[in-house]
Protein backbone atom coordinates (compact mmCIF):
# COMPACT_ATOMS: atom_id res chain seq x y z
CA UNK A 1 36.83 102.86 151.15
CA UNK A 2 39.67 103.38 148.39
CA UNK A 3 42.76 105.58 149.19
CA UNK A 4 42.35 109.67 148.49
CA UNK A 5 42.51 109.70 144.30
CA UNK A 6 45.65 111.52 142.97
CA UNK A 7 45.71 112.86 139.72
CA UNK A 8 47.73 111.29 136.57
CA UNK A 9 48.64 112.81 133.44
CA UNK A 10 47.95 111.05 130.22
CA UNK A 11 50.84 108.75 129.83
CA UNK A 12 54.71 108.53 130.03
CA UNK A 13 56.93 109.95 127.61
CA UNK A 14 58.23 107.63 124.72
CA UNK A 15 61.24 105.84 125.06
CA UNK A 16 63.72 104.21 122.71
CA UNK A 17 62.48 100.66 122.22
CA UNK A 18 66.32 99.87 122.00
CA UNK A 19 67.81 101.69 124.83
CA UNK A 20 70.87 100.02 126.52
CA UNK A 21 70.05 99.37 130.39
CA UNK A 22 73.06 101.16 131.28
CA UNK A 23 71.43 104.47 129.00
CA UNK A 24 67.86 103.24 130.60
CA UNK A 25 69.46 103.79 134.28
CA UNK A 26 71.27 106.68 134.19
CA UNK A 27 68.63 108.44 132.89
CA UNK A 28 66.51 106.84 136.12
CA UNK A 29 68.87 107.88 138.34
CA UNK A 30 68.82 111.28 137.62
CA UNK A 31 64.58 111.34 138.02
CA UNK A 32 64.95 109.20 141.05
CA UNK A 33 67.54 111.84 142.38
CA UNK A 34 65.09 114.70 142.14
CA UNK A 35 62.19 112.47 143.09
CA UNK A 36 63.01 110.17 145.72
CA UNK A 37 65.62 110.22 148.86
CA UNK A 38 68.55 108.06 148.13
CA UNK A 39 69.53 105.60 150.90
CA UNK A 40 72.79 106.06 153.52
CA UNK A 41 75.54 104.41 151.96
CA UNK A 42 76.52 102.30 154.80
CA UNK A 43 76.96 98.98 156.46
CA UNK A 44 74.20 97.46 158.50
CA UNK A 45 76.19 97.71 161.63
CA UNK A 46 76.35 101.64 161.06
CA UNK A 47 72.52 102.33 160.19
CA UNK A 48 71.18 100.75 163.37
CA UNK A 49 68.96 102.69 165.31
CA UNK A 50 67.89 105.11 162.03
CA UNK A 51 64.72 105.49 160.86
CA UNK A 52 61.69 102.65 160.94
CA UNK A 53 62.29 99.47 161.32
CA UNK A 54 59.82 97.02 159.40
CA UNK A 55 60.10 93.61 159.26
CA UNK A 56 56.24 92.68 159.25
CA UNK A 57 54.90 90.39 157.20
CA UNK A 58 51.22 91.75 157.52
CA UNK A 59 50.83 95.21 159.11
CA UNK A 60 49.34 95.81 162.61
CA UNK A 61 47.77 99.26 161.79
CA UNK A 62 44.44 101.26 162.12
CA UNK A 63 41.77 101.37 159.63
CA UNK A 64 42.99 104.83 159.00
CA UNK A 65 46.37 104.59 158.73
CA UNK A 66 46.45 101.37 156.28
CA UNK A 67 44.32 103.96 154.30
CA UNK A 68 46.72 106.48 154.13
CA UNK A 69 49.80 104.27 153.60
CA UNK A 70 47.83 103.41 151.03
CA UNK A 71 47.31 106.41 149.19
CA UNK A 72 51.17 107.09 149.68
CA UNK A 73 52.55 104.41 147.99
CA UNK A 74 49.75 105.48 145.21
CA UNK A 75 50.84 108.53 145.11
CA UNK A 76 54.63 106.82 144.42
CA UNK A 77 52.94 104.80 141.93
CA UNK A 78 51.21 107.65 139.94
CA UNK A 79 54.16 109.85 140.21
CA UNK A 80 56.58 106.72 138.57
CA UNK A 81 53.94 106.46 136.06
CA UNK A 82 54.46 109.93 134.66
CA UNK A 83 57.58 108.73 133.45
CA UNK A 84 56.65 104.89 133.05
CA UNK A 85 59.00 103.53 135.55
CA UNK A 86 55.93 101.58 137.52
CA UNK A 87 55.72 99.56 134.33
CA UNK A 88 58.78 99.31 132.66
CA UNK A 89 58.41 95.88 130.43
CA UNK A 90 54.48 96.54 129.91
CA UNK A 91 53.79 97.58 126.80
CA UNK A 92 52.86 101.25 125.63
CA UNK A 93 49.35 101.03 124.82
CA UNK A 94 48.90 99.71 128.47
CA UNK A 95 51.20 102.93 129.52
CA UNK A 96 54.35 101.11 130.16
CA UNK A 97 57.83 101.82 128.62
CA UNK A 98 57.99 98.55 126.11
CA UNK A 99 61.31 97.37 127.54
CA UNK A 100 62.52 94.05 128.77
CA UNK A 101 62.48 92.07 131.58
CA UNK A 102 65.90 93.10 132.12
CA UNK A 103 65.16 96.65 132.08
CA UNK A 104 62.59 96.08 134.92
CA UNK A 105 64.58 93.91 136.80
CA UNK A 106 67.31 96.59 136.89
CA UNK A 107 65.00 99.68 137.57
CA UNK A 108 64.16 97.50 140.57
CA UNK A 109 67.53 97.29 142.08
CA UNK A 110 67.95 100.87 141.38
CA UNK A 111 65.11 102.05 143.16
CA UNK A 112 65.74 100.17 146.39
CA UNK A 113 69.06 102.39 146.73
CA UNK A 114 66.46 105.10 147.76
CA UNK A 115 63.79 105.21 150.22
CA UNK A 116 61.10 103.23 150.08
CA UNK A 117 57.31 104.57 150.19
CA UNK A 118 56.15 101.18 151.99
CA UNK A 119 54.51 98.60 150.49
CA UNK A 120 50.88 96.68 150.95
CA UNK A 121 49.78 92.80 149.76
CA UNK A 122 47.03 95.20 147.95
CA UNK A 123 49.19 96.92 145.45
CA UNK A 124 50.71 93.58 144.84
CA UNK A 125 47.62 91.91 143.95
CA UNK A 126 46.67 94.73 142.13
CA UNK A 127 49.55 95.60 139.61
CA UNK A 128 51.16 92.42 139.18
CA UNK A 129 48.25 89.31 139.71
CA UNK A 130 45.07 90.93 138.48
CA UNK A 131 46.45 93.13 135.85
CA UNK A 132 48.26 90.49 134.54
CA UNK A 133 45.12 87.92 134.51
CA UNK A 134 43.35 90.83 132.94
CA UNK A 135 45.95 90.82 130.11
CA UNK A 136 45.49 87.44 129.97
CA UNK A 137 41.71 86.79 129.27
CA UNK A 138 40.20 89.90 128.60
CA UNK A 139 38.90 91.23 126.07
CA UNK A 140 40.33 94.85 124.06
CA UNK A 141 37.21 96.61 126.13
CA UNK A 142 38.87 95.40 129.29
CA UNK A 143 42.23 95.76 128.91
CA UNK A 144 41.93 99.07 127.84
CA UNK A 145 39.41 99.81 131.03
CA UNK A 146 41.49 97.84 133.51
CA UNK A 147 44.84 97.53 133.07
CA UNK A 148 46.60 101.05 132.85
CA UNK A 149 44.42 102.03 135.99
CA UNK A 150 45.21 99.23 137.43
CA UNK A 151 49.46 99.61 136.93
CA UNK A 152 48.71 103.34 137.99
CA UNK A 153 46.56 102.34 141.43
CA UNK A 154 44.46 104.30 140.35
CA UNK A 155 41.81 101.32 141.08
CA UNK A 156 42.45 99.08 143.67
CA UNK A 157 41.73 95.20 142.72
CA UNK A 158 41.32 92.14 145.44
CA UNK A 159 41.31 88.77 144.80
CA UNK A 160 37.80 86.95 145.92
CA UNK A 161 39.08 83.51 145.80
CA UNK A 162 39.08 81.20 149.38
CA UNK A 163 36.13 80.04 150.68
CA UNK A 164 35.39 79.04 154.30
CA UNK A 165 33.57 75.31 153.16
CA UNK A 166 36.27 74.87 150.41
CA UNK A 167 40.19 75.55 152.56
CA UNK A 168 42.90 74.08 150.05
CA UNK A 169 40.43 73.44 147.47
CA UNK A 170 40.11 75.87 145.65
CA UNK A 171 38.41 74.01 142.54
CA UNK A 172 35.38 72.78 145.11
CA UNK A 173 34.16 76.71 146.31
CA UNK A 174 30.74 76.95 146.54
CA UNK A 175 30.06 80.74 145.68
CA UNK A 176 27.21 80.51 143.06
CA UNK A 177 26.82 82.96 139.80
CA UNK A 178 23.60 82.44 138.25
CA UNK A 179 22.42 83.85 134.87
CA UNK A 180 19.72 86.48 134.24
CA UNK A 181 20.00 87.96 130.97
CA UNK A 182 22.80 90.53 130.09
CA UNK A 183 23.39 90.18 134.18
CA UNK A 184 24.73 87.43 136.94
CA UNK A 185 23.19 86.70 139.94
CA UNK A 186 25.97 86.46 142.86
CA UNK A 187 25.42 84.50 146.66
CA UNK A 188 27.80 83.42 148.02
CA UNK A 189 30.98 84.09 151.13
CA UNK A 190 34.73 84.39 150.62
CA UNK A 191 37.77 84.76 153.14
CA UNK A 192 41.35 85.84 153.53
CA UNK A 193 40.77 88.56 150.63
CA UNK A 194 43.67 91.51 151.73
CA UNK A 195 42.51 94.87 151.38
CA UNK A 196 38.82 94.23 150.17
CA UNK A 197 38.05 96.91 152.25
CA UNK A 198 40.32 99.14 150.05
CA UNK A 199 39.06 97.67 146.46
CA UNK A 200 37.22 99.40 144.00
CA UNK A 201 37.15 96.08 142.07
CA UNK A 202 37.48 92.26 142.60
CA UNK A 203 38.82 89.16 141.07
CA UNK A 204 35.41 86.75 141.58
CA UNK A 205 35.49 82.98 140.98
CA UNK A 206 32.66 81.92 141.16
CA UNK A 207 30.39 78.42 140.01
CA UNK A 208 27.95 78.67 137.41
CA UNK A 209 27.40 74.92 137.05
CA UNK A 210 27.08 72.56 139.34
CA UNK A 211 26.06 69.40 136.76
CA UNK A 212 29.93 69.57 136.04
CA UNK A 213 33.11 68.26 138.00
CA UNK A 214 34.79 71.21 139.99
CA UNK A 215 37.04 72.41 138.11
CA UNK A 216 34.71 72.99 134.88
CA UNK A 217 31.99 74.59 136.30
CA UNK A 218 33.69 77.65 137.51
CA UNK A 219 33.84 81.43 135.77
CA UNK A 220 35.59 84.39 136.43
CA UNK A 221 34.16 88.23 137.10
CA UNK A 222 35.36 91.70 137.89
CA UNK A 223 33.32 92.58 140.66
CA UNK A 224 32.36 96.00 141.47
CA UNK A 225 33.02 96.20 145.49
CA UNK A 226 30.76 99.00 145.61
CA UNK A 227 27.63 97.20 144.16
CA UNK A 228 24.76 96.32 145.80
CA UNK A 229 24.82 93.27 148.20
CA UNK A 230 28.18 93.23 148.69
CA UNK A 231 29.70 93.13 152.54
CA UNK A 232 32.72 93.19 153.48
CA UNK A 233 34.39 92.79 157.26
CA UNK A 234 37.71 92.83 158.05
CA UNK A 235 39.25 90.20 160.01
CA UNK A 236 41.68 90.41 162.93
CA UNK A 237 44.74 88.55 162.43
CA UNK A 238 47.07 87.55 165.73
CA UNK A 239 49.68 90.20 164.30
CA UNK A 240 47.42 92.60 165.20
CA UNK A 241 46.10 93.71 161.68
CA UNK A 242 43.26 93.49 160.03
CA UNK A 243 44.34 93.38 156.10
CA UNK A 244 42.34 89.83 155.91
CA UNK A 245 38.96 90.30 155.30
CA UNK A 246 35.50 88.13 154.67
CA UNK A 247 32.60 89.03 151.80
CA UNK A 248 29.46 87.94 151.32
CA UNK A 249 27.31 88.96 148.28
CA UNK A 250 23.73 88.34 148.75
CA UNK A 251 21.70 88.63 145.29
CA UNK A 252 24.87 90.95 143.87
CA UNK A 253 24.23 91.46 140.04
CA UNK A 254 27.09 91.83 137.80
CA UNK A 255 26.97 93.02 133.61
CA UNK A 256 28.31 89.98 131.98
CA UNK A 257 30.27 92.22 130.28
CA UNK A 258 32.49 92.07 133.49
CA UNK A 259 33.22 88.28 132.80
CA UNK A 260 36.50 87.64 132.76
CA UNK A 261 37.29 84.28 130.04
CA UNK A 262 35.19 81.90 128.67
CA UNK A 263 31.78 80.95 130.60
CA UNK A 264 33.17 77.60 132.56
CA UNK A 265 36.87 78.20 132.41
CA UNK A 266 37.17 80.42 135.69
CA UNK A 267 39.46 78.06 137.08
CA UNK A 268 42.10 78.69 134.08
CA UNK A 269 41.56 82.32 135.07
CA UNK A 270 42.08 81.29 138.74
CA UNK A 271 45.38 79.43 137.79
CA UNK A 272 46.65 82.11 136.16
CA UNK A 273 46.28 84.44 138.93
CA UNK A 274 47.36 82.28 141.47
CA UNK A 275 50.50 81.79 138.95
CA UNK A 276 51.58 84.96 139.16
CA UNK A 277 51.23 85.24 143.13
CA UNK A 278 53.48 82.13 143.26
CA UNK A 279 55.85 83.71 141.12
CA UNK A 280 59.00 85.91 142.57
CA UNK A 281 61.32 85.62 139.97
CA UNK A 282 60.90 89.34 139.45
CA UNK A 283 60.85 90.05 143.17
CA UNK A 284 61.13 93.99 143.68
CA UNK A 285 61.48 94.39 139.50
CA UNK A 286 59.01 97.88 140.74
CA UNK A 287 61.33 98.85 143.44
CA UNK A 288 59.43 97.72 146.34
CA UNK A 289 60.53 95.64 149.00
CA UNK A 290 60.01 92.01 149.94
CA UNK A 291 57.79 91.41 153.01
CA UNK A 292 59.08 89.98 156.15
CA UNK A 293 62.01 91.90 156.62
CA UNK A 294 65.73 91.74 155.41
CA UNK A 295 69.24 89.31 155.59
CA UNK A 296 70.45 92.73 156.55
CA UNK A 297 67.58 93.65 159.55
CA UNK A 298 68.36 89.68 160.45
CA UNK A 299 72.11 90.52 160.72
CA UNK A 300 71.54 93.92 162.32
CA UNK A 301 69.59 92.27 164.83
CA UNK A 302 72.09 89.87 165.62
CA UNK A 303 74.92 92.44 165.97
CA UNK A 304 72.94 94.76 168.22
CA UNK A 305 72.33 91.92 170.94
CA UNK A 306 75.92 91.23 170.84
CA UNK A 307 75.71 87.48 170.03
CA UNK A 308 77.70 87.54 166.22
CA UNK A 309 80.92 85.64 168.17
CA UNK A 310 78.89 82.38 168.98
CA UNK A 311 79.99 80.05 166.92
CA UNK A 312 76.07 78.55 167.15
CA UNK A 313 74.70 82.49 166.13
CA UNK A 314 77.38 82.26 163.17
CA UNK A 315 75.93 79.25 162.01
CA UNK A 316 72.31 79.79 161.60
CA UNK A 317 72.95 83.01 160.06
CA UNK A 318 75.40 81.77 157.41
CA UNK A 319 72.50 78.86 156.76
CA UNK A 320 69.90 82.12 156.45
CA UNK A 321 72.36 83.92 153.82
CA UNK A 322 72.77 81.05 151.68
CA UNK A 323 69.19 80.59 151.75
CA UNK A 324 68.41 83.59 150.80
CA UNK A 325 71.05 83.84 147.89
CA UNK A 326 69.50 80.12 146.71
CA UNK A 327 66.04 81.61 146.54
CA UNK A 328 66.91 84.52 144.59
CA UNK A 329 68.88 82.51 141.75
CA UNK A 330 66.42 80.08 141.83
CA UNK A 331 63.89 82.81 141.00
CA UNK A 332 66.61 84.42 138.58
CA UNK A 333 66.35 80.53 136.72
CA UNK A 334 62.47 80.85 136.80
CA UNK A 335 62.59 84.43 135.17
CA UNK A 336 64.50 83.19 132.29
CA UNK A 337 61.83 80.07 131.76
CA UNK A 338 59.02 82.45 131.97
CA UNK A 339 59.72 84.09 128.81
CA UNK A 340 56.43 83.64 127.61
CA UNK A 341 55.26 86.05 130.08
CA UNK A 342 52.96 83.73 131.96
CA UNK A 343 54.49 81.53 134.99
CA UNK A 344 54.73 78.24 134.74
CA UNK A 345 54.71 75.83 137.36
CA UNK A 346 58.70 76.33 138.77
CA UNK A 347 56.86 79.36 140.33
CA UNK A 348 55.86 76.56 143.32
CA UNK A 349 59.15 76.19 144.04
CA UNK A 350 60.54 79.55 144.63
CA UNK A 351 57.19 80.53 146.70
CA UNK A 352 57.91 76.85 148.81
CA UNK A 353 61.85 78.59 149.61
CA UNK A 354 60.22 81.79 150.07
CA UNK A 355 57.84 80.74 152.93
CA UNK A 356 60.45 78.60 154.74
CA UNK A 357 62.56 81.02 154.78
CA UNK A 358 60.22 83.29 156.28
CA UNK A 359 59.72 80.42 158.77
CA UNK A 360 63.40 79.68 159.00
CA UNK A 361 64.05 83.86 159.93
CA UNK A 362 61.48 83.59 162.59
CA UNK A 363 63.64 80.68 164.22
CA UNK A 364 66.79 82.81 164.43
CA UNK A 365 65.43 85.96 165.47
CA UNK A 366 63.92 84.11 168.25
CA UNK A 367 67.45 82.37 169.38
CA UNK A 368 68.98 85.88 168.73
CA UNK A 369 66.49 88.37 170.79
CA UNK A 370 65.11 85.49 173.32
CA UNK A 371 62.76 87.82 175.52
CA UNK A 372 63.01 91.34 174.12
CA UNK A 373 60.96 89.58 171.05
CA UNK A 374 57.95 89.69 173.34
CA UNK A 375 58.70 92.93 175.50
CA UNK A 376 58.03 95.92 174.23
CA UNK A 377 60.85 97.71 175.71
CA UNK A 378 60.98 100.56 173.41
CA UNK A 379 64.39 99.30 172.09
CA UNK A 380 64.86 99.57 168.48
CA UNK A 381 64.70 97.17 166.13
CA UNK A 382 64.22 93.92 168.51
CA UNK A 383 59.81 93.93 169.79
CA UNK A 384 58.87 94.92 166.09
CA UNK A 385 60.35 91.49 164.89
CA UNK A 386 57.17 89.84 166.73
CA UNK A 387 54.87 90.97 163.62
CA UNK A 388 57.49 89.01 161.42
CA UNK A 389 56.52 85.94 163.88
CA UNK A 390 52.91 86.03 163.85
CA UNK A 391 52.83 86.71 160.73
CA UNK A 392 54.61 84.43 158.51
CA UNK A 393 52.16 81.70 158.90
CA UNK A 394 49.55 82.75 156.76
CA UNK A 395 52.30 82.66 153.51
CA UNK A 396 52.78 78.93 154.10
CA UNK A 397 48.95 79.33 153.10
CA UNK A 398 48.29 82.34 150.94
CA UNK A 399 48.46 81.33 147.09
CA UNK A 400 47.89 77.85 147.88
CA UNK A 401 49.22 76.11 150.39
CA UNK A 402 53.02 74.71 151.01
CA UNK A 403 51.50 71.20 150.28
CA UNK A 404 49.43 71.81 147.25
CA UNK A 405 52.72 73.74 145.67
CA UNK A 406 54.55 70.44 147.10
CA UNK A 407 51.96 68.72 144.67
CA UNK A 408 52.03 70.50 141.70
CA UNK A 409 55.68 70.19 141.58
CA UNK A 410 55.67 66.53 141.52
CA UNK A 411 53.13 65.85 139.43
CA UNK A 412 53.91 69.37 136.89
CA UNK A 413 57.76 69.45 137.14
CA UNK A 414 58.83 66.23 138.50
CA UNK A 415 55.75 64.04 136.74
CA UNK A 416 54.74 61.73 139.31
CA UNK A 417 51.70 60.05 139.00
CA UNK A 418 48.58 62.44 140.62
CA UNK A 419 46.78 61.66 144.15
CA UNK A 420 44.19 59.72 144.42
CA UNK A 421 40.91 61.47 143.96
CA UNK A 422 37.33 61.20 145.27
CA UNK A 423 36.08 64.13 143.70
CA UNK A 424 35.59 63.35 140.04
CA UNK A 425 32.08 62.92 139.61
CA UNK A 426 29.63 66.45 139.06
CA UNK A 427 30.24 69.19 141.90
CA UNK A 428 26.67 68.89 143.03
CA UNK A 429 27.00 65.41 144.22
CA UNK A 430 30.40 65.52 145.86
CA UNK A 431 30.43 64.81 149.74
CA UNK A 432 31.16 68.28 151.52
């Protein structure tokens, strides 16, 4: 069931193509000022104890209340999109502002001086992977039906890649597409897709030929969620959440007109995609925030249970900062190779740093809290780092796991020689 709908008006106003970034701000400020609430001023030390305190890396909430965090941070997006600030470098025609990289990347900063609406893997997914892949490979029809709802939220897009039978292999799903006319025939399961329950649409690999080796035989769809034959159930997670969710599509027909690429090239499509989920070096370029919490809740944390004069404490926290400051210039590096628009393989890298140091965090705010991470006490700031804990796990696997990024990185960047393969031959006559 998709978020309540909010209204948008027909697109942003025009902006001067050449428009310094200090002109481009100020004039963001001001509309942020009368739009948004700007953040305390203030050292972490001071803001303890104020406000919410997230630091989850997948939410533990209701059914009904994912739905209407949902619809706010819509309602964020549509609002920005009045004015073009939820798609600053994306062209015009797609209702962005036309600017640069830079421009985005600076809007970003300057929105996370003011509260933030929340954020959701869905809206991710959504504006950023499938919008992007939609830019990519479709055709003028489908950019012009996809993409500027898609920047706006006002549709909601999944991603229908994993497959129980096929874990790290993406190339060897089994989810058949069969051809019938103007239509395709869909049967088939996938897992792990966040917020399907939410989706108006899906990104749908799928095989349509099984005489050829795995990763030829694949094509790409936008899937209606709502069509007939298609099931979706949510999935429990041990955070408490159920954002995960499994679909099966039993006899599903979808217009061929909805085929995203080339018949056979779906795993280009899927590449692509899964490019631009690897890819951070824009991290919070739309004024969100990360997931997983903050250097600054970390510190907080530390402060509040006294323990910032052991030497030990001092330590692993100065380890945490420079981590954190490697990852972001390392994704600052990757930004400027990606000029072309599309991410290139250093995008394995920075998601690699990105889930151990979500693994690393988890260490120290277990050293730092001991107990209290497990108690609920009703103290602030210290149980709520338990859904940072359980849930920072599944990154080391979402987007491909940290050994297949370990892979493309020395055979992409580094150019080793591949793995060994058993696979080669037709899909159909592969041992599964």
């Amino acid at each position: 069931m998709p978020p309540p709908a909010v209204t948008t008006t027909a697109g942003p106003p025009q902006v001067d193509p050449d428009i310094s970034v200090d002109d481009f701000l100020a004039d963001a400020e001001t509309w942020l000022d009368d739009h948004a609430v700007r953040r305390p001023d203030r050292v972490v030390e001071q803001q303890w104890g104020e406000g919410d305190f997230d630091v989850a890396v997948f939410h533990d909430l209701s059914f009904d209340a994912e739905r209407v965090m949902l619809a706010d941070i819509v309602g964020w997006l549509q609002a920005k999109a009045e004015r073009g600030y939820h798609a600053v470098s994306w062209p015009v025609e797609h209702g962005g502002l036309g600017l640069s990289r830079r421009h985005a990347r600076a809007y970003g900063r300057l929105e996370r001086q003011y509260e933030s609406h929340g954020r959701h893997e869905l809206i991710g997914v959504t504006t950023n992977l499938i919008s992007n892949t939609v830019r990519v490979f479709g055709t003028d029809e489908q950019q012009t039906q996809f993409i500027g709802p898609l920047l706006r939220g006002d549709l909601l897009a999944c991603q229908l890649f994993s497959e129980p039978g096929a874990g790290s292999d993406l190339a060897g799903l089994a989810c058949r597409a069969v051809r019938d006319g103007d239509e395709w025939v869909i049967n088939g399961q996938k897992v792990w897709s966040s917020g399907a329950q939410f989706s108006q649409f899906g990104e749908l690999i799928a095989r349509t030929d099984a005489d050829e080796v795995k990763h030829k035989g694949l094509t790409a769809f936008m899937l209606p969620m709502d069509a007939d034959g298609v099931e979706v159930r949510p999935i429990r997670q041990m955070s408490g959440g159920s954002s995960f969710c499994e679909v099966f599509f039993s006899d599903v027909r979808v217009s061929d007109e909805l085929r995203l690429g080339p018949v056979g090239e779906g795993w280009k499509v899927a590449l692509t995609t899964l490019g631009f989920e690897r890819d951070h070096s824009d991290s919070g370029a739309d004024g969100g925030g990360g997931s997983g919490g903050s250097f600054k809740q970390l510190l907080g944390t530390a402060v509040h249970a006294g323990v910032t004069a052991d030497p030990l404490v001092r330590d692993r926290l100065t380890e945490m900062y420079i981590r954190h400051r490697v990852e972001s210039l390392t994704n600052r590096r990757a930004a400027d190779l990606a000029r072309s628009g599309t991410p290139g393989p250093e995008g394995s890298l920075g998601k690699i740093m990105w889930t151990e140091n979500m693994r690393a965090m988890s260490d120290v705010v277990s050293s730092v809290l001991g107990p209290k991470l497990i108690a609920d006490t009703g103290e602030w700031g210290t149980f709520e780092w338990g859904e940072h804990v359980l849930g920072a796990p599944g990154y080391r696997i979402a987007g491909g796991s940290d050994e297949v990024q370990r892979n493309i990185i020395g055979e992409r960047v580094l150019g080793l020689p591949k793995e060994p393969r058993t696979d080669a031959g037709p899909w159909k006559d592969v041992p599964r």
